[in-house]
PDB file of N, CA and C in Angstrom:
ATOM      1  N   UNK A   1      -4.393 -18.912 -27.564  1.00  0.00           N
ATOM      2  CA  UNK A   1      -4.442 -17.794 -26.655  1.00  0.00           C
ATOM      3  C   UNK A   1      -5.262 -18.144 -25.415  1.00  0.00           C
ATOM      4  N   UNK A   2      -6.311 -18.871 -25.260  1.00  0.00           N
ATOM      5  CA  UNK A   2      -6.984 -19.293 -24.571  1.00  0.00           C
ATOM      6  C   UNK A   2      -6.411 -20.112 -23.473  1.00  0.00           C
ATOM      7  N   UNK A   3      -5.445 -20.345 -23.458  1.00  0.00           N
ATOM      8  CA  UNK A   3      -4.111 -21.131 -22.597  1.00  0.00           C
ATOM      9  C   UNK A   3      -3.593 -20.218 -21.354  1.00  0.00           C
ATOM     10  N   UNK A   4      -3.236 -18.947 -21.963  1.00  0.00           N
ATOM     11  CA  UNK A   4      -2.953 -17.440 -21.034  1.00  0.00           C
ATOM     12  C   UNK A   4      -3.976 -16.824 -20.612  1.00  0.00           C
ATOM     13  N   UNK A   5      -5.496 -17.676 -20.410  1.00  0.00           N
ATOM     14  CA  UNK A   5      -6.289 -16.609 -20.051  1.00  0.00           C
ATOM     15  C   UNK A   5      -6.130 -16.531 -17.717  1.00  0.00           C
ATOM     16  N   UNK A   6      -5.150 -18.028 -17.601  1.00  0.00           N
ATOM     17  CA  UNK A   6      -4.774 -17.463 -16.003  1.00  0.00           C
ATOM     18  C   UNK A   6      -3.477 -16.960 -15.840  1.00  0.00           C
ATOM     19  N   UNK A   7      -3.048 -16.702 -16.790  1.00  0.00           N
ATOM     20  CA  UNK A   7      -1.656 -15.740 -16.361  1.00  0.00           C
ATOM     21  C   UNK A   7      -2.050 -14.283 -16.441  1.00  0.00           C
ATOM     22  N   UNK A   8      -2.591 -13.927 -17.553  1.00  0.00           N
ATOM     23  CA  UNK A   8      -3.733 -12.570 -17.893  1.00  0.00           C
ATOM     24  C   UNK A   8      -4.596 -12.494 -16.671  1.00  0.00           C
ATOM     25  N   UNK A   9      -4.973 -13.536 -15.791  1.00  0.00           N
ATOM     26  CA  UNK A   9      -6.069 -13.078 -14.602  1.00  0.00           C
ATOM     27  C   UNK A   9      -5.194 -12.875 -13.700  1.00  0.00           C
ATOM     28  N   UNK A  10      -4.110 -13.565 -13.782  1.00  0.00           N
ATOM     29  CA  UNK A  10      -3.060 -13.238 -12.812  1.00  0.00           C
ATOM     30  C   UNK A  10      -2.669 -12.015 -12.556  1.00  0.00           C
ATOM     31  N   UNK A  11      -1.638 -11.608 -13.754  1.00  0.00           N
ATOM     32  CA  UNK A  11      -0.591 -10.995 -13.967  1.00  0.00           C
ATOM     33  C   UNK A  11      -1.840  -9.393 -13.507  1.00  0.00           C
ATOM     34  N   UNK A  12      -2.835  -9.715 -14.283  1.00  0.00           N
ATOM     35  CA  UNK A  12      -3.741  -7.786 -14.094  1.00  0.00           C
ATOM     36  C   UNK A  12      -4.413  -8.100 -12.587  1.00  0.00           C
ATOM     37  N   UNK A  13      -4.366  -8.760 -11.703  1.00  0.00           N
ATOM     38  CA  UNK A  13      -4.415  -8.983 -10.229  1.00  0.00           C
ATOM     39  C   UNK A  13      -3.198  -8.547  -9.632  1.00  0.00           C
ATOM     40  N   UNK A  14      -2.276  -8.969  -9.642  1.00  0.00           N
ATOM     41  CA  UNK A  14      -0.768  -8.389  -9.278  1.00  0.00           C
ATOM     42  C   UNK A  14      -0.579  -7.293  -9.988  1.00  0.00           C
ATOM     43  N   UNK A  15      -0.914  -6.842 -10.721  1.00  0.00           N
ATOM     44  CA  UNK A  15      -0.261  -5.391 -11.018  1.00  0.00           C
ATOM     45  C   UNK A  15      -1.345  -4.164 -10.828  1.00  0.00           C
ATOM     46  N   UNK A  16      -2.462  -4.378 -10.383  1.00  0.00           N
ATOM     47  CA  UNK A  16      -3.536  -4.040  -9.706  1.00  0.00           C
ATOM     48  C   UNK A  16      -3.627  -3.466  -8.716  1.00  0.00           C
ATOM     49  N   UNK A  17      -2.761  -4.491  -7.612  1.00  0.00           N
ATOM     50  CA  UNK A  17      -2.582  -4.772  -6.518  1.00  0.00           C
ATOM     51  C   UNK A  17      -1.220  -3.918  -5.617  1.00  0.00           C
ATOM     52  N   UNK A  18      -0.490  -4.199  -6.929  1.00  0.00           N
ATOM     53  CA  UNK A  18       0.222  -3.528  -6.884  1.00  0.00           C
ATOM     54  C   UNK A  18       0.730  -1.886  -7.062  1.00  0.00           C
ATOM     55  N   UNK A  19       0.031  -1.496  -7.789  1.00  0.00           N
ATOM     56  CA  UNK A  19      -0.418  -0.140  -8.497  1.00  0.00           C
ATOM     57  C   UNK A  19      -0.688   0.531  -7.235  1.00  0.00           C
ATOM     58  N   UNK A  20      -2.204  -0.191  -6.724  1.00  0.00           N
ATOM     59  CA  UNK A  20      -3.093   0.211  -5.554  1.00  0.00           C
ATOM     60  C   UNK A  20      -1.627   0.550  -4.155  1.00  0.00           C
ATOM     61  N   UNK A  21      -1.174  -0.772  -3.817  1.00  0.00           N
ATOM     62  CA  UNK A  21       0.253  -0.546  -2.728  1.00  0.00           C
ATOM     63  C   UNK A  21       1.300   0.474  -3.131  1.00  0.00           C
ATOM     64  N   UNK A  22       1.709   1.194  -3.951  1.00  0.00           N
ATOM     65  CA  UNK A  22       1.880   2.055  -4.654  1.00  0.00           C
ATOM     66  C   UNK A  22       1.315   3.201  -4.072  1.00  0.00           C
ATOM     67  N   UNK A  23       0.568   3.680  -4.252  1.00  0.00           N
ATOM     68  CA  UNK A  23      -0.780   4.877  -4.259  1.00  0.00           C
ATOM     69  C   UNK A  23      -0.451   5.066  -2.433  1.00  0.00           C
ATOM     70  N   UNK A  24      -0.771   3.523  -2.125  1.00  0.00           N
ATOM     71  CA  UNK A  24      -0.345   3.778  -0.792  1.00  0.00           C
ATOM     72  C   UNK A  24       0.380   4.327  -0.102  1.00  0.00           C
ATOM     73  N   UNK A  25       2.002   3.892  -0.614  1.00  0.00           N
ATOM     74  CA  UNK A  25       3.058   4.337   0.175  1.00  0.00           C
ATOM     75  C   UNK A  25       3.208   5.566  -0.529  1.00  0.00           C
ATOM     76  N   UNK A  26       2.750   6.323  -1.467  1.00  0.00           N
ATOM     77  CA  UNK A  26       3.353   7.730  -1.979  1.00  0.00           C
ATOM     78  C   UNK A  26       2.382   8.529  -0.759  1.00  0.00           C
ATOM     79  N   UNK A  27       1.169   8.102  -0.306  1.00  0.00           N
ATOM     80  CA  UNK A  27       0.249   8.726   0.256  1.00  0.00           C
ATOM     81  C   UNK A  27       0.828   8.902   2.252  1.00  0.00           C
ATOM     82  N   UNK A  28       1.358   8.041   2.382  1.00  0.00           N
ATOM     83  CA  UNK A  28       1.725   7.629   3.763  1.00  0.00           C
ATOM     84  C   UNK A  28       3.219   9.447   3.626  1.00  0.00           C
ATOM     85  N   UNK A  29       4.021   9.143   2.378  1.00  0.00           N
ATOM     86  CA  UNK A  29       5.008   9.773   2.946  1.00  0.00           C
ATOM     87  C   UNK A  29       4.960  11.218   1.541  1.00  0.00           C
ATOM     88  N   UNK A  30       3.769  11.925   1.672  1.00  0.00           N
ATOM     89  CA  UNK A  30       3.957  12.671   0.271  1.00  0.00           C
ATOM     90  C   UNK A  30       5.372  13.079   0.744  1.00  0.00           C
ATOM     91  N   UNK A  31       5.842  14.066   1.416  1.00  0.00           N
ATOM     92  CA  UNK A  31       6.458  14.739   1.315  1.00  0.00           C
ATOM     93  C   UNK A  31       8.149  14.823   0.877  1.00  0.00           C
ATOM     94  N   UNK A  32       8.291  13.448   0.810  1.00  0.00           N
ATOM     95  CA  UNK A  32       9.564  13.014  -0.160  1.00  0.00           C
ATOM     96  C   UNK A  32       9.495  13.232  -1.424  1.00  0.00           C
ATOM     97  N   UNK A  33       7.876  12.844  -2.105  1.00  0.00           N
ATOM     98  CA  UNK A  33       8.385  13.364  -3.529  1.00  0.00           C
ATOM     99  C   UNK A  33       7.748  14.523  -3.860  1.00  0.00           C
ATOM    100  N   UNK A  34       6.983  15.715  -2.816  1.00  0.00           N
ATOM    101  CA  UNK A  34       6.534  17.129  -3.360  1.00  0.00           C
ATOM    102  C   UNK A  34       6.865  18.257  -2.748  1.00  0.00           C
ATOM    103  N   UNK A  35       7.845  17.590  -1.361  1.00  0.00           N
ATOM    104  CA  UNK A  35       8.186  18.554   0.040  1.00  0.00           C
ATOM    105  C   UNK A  35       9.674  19.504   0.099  1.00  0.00           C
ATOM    106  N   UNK A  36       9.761  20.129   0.488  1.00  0.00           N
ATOM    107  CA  UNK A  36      10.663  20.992   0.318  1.00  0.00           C
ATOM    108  C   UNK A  36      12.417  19.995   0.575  1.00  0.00           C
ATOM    109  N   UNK A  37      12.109  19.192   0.319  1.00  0.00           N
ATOM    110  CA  UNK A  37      13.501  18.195   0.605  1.00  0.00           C
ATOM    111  C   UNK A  37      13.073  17.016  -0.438  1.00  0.00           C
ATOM    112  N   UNK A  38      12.472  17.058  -1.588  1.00  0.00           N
ATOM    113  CA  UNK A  38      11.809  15.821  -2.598  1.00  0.00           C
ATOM    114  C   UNK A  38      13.501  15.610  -3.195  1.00  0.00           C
ATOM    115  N   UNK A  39      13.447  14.372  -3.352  1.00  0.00           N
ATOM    116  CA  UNK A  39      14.504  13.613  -4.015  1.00  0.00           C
ATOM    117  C   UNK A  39      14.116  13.387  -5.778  1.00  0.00           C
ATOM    118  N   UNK A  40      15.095  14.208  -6.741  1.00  0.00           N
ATOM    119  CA  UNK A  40      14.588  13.930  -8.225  1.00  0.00           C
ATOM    120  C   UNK A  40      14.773  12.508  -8.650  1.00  0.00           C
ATOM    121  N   UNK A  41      15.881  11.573  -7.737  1.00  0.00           N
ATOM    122  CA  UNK A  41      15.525  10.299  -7.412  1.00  0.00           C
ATOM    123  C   UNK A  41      14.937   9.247  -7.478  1.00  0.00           C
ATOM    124  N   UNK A  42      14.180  10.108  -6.351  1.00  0.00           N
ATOM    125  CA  UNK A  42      13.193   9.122  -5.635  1.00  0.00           C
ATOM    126  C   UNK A  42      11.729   9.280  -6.151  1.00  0.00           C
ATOM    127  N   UNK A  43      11.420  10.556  -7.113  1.00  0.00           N
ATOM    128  CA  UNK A  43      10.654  11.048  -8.224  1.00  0.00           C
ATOM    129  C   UNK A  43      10.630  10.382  -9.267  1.00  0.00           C
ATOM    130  N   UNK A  44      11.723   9.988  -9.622  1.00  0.00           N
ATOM    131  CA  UNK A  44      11.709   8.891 -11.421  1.00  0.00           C
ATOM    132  C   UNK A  44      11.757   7.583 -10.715  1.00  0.00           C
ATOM    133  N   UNK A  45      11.829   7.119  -9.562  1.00  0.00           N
ATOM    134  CA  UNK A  45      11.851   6.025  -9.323  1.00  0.00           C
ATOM    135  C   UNK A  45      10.001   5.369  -9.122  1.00  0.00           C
ATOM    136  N   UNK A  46       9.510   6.721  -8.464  1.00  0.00           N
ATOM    137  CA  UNK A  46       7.789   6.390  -8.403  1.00  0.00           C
ATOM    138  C   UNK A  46       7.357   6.385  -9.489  1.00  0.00           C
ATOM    139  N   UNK A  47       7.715   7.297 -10.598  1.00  0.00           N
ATOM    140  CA  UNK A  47       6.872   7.286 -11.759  1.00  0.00           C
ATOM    141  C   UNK A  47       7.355   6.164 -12.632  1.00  0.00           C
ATOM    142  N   UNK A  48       8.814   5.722 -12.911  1.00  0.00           N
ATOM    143  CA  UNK A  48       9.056   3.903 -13.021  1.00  0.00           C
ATOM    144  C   UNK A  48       8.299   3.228 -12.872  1.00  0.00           C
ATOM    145  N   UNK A  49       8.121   2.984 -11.747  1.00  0.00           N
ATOM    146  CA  UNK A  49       7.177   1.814 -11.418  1.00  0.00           C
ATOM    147  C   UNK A  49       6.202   2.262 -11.462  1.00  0.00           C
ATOM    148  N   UNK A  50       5.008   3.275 -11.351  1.00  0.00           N
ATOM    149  CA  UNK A  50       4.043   3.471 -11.972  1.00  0.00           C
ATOM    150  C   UNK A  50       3.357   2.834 -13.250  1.00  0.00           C
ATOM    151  N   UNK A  51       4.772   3.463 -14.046  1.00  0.00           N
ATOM    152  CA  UNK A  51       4.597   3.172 -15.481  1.00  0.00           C
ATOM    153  C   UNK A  51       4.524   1.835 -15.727  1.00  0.00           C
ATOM    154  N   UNK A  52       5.641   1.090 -15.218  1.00  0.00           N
ATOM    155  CA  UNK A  52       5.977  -0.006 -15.394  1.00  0.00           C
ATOM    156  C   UNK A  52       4.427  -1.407 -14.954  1.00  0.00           C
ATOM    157  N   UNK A  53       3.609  -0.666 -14.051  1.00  0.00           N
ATOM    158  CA  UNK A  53       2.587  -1.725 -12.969  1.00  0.00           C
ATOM    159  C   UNK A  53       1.392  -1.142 -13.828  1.00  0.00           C
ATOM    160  N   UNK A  54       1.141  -0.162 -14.272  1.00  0.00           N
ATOM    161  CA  UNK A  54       0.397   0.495 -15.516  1.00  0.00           C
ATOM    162  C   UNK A  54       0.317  -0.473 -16.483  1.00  0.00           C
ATOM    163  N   UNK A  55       1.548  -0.636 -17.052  1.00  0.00           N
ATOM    164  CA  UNK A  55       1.494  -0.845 -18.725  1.00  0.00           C
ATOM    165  C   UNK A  55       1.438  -2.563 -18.553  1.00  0.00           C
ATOM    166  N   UNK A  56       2.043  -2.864 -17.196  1.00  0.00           N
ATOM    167  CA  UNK A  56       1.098  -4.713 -17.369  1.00  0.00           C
ATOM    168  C   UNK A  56       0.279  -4.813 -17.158  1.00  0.00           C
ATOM    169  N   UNK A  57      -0.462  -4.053 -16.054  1.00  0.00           N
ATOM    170  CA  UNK A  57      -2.181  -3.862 -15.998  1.00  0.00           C
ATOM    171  C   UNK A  57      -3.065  -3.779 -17.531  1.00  0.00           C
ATOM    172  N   UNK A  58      -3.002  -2.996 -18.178  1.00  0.00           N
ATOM    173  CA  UNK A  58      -3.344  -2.864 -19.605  1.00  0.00           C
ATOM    174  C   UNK A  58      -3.196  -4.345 -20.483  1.00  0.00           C
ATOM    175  N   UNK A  59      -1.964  -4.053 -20.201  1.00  0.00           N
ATOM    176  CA  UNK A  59      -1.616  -5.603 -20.956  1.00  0.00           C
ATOM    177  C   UNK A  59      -2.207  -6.653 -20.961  1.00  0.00           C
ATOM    178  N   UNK A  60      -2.476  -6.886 -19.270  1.00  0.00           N
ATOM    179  CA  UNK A  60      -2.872  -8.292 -19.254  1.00  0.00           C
ATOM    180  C   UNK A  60      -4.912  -8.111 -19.424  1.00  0.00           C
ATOM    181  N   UNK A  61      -5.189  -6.799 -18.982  1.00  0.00           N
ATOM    182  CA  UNK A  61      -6.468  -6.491 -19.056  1.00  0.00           C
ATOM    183  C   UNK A  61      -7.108  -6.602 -20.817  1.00  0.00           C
ATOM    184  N   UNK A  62      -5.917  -6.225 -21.842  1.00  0.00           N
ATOM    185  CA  UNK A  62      -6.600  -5.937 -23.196  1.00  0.00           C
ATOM    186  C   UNK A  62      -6.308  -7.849 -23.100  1.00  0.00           C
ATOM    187  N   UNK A  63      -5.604  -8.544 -22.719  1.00  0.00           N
ATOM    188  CA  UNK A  63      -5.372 -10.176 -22.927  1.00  0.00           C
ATOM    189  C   UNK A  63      -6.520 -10.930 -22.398  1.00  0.00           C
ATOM    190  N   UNK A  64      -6.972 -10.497 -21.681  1.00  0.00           N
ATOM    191  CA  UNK A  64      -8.512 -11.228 -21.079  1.00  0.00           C
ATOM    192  C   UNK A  64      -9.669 -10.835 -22.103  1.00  0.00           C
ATOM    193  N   UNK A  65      -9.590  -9.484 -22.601  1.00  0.00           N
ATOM    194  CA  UNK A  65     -10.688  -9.455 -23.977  1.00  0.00           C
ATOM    195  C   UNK A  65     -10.592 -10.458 -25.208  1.00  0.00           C
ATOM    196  N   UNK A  66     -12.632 -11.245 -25.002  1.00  0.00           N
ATOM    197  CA  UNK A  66     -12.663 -11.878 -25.678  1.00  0.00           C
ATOM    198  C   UNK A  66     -11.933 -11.391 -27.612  1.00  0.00           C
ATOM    199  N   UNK A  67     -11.431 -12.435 -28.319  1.00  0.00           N
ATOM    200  CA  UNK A  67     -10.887 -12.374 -29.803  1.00  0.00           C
ATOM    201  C   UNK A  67     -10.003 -11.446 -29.640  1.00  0.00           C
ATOM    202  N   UNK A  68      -9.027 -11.335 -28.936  1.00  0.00           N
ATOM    203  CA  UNK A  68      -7.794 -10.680 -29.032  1.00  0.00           C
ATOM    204  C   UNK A  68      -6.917 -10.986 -29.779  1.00  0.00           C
ATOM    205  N   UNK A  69      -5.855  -9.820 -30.014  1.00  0.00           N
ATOM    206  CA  UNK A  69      -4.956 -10.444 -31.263  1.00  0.00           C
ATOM    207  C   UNK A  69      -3.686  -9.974 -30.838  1.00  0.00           C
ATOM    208  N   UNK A  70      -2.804 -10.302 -29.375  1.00  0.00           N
ATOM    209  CA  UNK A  70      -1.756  -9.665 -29.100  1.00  0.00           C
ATOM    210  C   UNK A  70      -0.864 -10.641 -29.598  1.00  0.00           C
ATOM    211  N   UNK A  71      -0.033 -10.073 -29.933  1.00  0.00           N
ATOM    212  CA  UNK A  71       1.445 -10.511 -30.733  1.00  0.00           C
ATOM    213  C   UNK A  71       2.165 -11.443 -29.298  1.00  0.00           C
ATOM    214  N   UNK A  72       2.987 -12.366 -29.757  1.00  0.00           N
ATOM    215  CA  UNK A  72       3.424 -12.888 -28.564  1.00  0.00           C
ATOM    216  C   UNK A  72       4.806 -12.458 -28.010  1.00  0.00           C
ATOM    217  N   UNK A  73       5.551 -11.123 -28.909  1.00  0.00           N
ATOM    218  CA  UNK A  73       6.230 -10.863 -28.113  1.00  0.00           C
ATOM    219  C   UNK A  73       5.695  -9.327 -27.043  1.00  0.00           C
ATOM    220  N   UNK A  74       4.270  -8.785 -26.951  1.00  0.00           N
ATOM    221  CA  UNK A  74       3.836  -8.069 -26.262  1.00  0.00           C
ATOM    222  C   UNK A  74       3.553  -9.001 -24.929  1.00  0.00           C
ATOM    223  N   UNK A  75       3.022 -10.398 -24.933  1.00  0.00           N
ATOM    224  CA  UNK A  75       3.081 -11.222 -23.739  1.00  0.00           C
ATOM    225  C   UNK A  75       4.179 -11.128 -22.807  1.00  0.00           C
ATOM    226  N   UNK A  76       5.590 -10.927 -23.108  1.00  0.00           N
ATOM    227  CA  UNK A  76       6.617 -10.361 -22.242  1.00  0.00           C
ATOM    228  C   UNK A  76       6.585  -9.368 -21.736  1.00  0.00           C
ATOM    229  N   UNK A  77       5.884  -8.761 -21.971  1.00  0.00           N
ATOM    230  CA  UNK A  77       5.661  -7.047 -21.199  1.00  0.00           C
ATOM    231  C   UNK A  77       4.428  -6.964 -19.922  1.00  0.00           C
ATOM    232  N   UNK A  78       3.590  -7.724 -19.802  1.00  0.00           N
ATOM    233  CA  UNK A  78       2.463  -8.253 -18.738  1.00  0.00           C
ATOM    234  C   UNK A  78       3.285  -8.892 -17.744  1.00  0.00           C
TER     235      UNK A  78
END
């Protein structure tokens, strides 16, 4: 496991990073997804990728804790 500890520094840097650029652009244009013209769309498409830049963040964050015990097909999901 100690082999993935720079893809784990990686992968929770990019999805971090990403998360954060995220936050951004919902903030630049709320009014597409809460404004009287919101797309249900363009609504499951933010919370997608939310989810999606979320759950590798976690991933790769519980993979950097020392004596971890992630299964190696959860490594596909980071």
């Amino acid at each position: 496991m100690l082999s993935y500890t720079n893809f784990f520094l990686g992968s929770a840097g990019v999805a971090g990073a990403l998360t954060g650029l995220l936050f951004v652009s919902l903030s630049i244009a709320p009014g597409r997804l809460t404004g009287e013209h919101a797309s249900v769309e363009q609504q499951s498409i933010a919370a997608t990728a939310f989810t999606a830049l979320v759950d590798a963040l976690w991933i790769s964050l519980f993979g950097l804790r020392p004596g971890n015990n992630i299964p190696p097909p959860a490594w596909c999901s980071a």
